[in-house]
Protein backbone atom coordinates (compact mmCIF):
# COMPACT_ATOMS: atom_id res chain seq x y z
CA UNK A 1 -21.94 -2.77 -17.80
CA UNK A 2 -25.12 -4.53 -19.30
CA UNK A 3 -25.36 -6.49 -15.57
CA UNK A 4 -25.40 -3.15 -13.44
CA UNK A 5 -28.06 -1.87 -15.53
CA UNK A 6 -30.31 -5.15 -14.38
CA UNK A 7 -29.34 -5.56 -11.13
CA UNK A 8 -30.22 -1.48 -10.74
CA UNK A 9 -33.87 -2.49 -12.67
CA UNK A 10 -34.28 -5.15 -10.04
CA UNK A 11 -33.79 -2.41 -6.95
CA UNK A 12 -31.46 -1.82 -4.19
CA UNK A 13 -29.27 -4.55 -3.27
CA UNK A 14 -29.64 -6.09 0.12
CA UNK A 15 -26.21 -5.90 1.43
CA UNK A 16 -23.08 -3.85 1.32
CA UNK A 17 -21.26 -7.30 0.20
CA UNK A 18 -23.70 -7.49 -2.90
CA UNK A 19 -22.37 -3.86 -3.69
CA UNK A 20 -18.54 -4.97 -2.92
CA UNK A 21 -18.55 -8.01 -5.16
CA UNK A 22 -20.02 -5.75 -8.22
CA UNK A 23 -17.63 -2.96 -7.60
CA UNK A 24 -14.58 -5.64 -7.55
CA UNK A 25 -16.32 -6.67 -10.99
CA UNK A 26 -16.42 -3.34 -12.44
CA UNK A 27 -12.62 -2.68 -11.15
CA UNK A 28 -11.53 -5.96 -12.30
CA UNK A 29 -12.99 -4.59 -16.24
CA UNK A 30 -11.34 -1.45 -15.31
CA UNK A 31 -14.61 0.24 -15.17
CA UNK A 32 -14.12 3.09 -12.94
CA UNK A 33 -17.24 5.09 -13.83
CA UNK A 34 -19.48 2.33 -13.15
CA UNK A 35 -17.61 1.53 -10.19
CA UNK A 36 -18.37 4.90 -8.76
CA UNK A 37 -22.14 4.75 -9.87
CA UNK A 38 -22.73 1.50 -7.49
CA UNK A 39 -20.98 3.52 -4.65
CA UNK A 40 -23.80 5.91 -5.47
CA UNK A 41 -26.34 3.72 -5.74
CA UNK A 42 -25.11 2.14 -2.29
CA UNK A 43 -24.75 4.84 -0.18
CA UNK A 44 -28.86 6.26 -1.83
CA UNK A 45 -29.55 3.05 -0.25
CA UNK A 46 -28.76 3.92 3.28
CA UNK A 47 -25.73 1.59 2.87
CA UNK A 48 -22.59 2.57 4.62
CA UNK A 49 -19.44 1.82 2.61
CA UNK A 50 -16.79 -0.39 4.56
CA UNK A 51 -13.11 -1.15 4.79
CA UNK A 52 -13.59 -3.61 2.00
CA UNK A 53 -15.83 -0.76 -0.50
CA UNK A 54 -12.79 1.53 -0.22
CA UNK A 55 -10.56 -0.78 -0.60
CA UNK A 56 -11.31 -1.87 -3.74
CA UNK A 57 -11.86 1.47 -5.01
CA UNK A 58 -9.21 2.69 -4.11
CA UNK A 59 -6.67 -0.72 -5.39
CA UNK A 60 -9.23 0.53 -8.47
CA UNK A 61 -8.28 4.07 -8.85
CA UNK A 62 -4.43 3.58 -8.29
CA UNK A 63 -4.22 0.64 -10.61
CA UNK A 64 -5.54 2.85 -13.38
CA UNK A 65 -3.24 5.25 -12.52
CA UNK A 66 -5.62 8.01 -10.80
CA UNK A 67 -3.75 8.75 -8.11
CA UNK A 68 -5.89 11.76 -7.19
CA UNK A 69 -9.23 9.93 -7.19
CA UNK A 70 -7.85 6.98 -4.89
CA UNK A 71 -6.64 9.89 -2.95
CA UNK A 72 -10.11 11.38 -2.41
CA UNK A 73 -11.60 7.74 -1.88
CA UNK A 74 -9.23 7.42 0.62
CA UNK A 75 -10.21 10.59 2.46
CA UNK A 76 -13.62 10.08 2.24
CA UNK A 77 -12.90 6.97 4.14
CA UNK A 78 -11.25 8.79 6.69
CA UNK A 79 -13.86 11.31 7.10
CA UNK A 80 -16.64 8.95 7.31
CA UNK A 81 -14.50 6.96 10.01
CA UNK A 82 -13.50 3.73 8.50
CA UNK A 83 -10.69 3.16 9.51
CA UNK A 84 -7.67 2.62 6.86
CA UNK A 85 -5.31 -1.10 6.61
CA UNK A 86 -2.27 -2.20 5.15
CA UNK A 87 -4.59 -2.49 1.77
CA UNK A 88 -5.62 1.01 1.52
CA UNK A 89 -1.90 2.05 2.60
CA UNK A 90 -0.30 -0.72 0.26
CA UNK A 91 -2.39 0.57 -2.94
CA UNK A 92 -1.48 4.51 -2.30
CA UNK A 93 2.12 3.58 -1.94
CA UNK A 94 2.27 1.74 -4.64
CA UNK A 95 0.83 4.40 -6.71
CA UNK A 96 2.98 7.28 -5.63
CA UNK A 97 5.78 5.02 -6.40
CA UNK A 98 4.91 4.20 -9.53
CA UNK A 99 4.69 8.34 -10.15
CA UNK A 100 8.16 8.61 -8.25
CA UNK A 101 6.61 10.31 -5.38
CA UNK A 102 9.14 9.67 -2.89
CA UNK A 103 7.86 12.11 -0.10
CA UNK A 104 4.56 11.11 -0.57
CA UNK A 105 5.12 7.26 0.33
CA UNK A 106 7.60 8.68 3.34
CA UNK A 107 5.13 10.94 4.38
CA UNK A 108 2.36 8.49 4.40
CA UNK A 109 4.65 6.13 6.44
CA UNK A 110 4.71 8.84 9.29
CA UNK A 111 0.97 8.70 9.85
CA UNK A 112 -0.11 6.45 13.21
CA UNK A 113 -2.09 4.14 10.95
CA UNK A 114 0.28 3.48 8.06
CA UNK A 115 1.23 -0.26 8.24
CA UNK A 116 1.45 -1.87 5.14
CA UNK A 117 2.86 -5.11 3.73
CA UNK A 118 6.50 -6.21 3.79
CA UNK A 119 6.05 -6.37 0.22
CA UNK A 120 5.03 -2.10 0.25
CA UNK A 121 7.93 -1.44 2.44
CA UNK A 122 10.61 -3.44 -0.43
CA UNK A 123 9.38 -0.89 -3.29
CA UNK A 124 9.81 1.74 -0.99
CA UNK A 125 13.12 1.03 -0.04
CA UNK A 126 13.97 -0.26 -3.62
CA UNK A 127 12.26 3.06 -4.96
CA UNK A 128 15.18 5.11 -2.32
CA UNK A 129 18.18 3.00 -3.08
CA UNK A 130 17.61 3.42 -6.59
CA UNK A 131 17.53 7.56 -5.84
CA UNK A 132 20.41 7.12 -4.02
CA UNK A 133 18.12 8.24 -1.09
CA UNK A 134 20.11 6.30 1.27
CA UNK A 135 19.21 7.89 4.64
CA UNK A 136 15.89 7.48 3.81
CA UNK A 137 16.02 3.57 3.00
CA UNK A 138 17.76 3.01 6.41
CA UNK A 139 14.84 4.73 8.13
CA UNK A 140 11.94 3.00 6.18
CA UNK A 141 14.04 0.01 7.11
CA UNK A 142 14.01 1.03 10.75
CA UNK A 143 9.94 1.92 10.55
CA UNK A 144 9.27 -1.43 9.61
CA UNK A 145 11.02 -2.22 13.26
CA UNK A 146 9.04 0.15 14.69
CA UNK A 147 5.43 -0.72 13.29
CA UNK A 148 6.30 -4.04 13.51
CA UNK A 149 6.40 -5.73 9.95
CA UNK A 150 8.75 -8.36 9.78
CA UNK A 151 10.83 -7.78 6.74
CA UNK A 152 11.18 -10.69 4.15
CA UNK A 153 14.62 -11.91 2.27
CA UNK A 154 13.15 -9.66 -0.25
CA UNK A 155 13.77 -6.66 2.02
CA UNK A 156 17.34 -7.94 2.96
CA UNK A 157 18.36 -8.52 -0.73
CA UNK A 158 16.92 -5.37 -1.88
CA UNK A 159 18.56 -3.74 1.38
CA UNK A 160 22.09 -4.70 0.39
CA UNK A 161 22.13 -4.81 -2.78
CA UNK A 162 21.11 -1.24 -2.94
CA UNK A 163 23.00 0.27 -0.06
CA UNK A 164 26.27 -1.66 -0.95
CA UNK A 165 25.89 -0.20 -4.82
CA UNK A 166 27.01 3.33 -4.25
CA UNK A 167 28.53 3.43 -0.72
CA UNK A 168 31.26 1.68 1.76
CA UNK A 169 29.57 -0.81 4.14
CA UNK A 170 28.78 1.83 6.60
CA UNK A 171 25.18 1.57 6.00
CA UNK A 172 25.01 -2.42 5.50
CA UNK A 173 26.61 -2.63 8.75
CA UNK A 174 23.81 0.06 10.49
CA UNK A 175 21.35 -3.10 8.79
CA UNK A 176 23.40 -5.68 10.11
CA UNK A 177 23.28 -4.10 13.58
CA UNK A 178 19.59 -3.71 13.68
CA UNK A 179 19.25 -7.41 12.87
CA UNK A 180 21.24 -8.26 16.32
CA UNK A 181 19.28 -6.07 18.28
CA UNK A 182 16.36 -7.59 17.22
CA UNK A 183 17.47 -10.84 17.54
CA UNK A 184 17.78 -12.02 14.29
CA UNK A 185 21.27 -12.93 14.21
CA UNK A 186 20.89 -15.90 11.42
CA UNK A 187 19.79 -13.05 9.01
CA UNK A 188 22.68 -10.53 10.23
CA UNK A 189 24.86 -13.89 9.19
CA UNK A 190 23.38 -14.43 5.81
CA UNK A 191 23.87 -10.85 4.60
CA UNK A 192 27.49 -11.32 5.98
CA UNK A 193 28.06 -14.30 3.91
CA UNK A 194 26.04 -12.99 1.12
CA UNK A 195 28.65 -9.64 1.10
């Protein structure tokens, strides 16, 4: 990357931000390497990486299919105490996924932290139903309750469609009964009149 090489001639960049916006660059060209060489050149700056430097690192590394080093990005983060978001989570999931690691993504859904996007949680329960992993698609429905993400008609469609494939209504009612508890009886209605 003919700018990195300037901007490295000129000296250390001011701010992490400067850093960030380069990095997105280099990930955006799908240029891992130098990527990794302004984290480098950050961090021999006395500049502490932040939510937003492993972030896109890490989006980086599982886009391109490198699970392992958006794995180790993502611990790094941990063990220099940034604290992880739905980003970080959303990216790993999506890259396990994508390598049909379905204990992975569950597993990472246990941890206290782990609360990604609505839009995470579909693929993982699309990623089940389509395993036929239908105890675990009810619960990954039922974590969303629990951390609090409010599912989308994405995650209903996906939800019915891919419990009502292989099995009775058992399970689409289990759905349909979490919906009144939680006091969304228009969508429990919808799904009715959608079955």
């Amino acid at each position: 990357m003919m700018l990195l090489s300037k901007v490295t001639n000129v000296g250390p960049l001011p701010m992490v931000a400067s850093y960030n916006i380069l990095m997105y660059g280099c990930i955006e060209q799908m240029d891992l390497n130098n990527a990794i060489r302004l984290l480098s050149l950050m961090k021999e700056n006395g500049l502490k990486p932040d939510q937003r430097t492993y972030g896109v690192l890490i989006y980086g590394f599982c886009k391109a299919g490198d699970l392992d080093g958006g794995l180790a990005l993502f611990g790094e983060m941990v063990e220099q105490k940034v604290m992880p978001n739905e980003y970080h989570y959303t990216s790993l999931i999506d890259a396990h996924i994508k390598q049909d690691e379905v204990e992975a993504v569950l597993f990472l859904l246990r941890e206290e932290g782990c609360r990604p996007e609505a839009e995470a949680y579909n693929s993982i329960i699309d990623c089940c139903c389509k395993r036929n992993r239908l105890r675990e698609t009810i619960q990954v429905f039922m974590t969303m309750g629990e951390k609090e993400v409010a599912p989308n008609e994405d995650t209903y469609k996906t939800l019915v469609d891919g419990l009502c494939q292989d099995v009775g209504l058992n399970h689409v009612k289990v759905v349909i009964c979490c919906l009144y508890k939680r006091g969304e009886t228009s969508k429990g209605i919808e799904l009715l009149e959608y079955l």
